[in-house]
C-alpha atoms as a PDB file:
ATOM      1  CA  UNK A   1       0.000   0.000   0.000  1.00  0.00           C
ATOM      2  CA  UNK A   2       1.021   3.321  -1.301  1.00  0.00           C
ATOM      3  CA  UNK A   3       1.739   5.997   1.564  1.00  0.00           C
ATOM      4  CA  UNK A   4       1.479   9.827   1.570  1.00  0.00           C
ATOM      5  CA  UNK A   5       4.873  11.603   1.546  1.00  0.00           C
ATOM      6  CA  UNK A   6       5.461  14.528   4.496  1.00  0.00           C
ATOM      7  CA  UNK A   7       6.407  16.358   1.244  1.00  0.00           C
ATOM      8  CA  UNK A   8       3.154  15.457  -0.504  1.00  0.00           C
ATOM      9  CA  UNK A   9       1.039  16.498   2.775  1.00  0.00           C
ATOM     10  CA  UNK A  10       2.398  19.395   2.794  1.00  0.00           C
ATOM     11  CA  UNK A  11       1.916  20.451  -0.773  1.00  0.00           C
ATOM     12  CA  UNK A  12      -2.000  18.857  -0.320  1.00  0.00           C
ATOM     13  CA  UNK A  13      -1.866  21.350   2.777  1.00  0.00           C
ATOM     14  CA  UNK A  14      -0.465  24.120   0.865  1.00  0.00           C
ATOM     15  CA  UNK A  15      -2.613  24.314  -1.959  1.00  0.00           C
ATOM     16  CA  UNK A  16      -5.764  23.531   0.086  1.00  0.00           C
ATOM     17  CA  UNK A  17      -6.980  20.018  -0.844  1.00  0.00           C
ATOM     18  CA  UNK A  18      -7.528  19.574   3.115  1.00  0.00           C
ATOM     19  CA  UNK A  19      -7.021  21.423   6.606  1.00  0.00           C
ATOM     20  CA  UNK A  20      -5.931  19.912   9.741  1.00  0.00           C
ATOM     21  CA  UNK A  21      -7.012  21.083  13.211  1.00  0.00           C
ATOM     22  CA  UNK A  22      -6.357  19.861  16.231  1.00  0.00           C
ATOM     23  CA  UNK A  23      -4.833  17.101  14.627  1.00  0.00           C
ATOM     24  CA  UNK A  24      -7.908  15.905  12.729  1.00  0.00           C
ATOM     25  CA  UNK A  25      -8.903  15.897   8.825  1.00  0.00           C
ATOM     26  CA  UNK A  26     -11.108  18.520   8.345  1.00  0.00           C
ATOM     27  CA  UNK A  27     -12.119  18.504   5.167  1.00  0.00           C
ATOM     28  CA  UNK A  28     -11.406  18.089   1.621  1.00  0.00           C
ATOM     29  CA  UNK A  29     -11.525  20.739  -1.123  1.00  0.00           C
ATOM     30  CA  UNK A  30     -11.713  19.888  -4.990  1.00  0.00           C
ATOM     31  CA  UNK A  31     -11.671  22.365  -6.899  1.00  0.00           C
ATOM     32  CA  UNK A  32     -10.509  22.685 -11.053  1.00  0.00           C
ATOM     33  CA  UNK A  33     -11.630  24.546 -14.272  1.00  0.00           C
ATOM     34  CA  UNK A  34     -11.060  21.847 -16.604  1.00  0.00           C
ATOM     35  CA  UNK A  35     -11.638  18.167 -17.499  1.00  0.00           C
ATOM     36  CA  UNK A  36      -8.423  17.046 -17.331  1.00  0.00           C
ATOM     37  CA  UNK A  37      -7.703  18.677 -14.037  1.00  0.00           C
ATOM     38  CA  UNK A  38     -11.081  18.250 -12.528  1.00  0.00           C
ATOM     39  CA  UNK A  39     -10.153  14.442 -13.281  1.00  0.00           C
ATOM     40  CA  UNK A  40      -6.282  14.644 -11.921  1.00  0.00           C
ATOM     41  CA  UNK A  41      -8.104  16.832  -8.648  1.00  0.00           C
ATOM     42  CA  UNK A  42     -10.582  13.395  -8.279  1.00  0.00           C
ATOM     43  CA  UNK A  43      -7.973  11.003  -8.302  1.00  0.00           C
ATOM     44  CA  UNK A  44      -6.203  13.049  -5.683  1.00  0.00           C
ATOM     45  CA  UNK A  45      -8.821  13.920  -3.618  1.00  0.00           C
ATOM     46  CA  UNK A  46      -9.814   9.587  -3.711  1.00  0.00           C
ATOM     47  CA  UNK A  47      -6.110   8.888  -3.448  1.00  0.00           C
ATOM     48  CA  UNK A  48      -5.590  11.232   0.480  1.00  0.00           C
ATOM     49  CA  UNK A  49      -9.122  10.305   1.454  1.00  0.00           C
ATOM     50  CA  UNK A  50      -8.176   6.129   1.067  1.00  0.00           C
ATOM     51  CA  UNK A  51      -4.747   6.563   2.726  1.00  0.00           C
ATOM     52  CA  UNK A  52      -5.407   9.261   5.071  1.00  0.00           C
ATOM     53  CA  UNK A  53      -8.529   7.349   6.505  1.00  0.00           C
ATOM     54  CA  UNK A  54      -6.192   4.696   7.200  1.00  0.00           C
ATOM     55  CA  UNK A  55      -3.624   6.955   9.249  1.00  0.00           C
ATOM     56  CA  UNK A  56      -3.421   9.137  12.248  1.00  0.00           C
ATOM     57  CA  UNK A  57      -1.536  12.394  11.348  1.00  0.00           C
ATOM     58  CA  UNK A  58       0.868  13.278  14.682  1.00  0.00           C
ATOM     59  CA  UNK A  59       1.092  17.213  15.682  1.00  0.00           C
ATOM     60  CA  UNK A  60       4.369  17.990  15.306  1.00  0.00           C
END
């Protein structure tokens, strides 16, 4: 099973695909403008919500 990268987390983090408080997922954001991205966003969005579901993220 694949895992998520700090590097990758942060970049998700940076660029708003999710927010973390208090330690906890908060949500997911998907956004794009065309069908190629809107499909690359998808698999993304599928791809941290399978892995991250599966692992607790440790405050630093």
């Amino acid at each position: 099973m694949e895992r998520i990268t700090k590097s990758e987390m942060e970049w998700l983090l940076a660029n708003n695909y999710l927010t973390i408080k208090q330690g906890r997922i908060e949500y997911l954001i998907v956004t794009s403008r065309t069908r190629g991205k809107a499909h690359k966003d998808r698999y993304i969005a599928d791809h941290i919500y399978r892995h991250l579901s599966k692992m607790k993220l440790q405050n630093k």
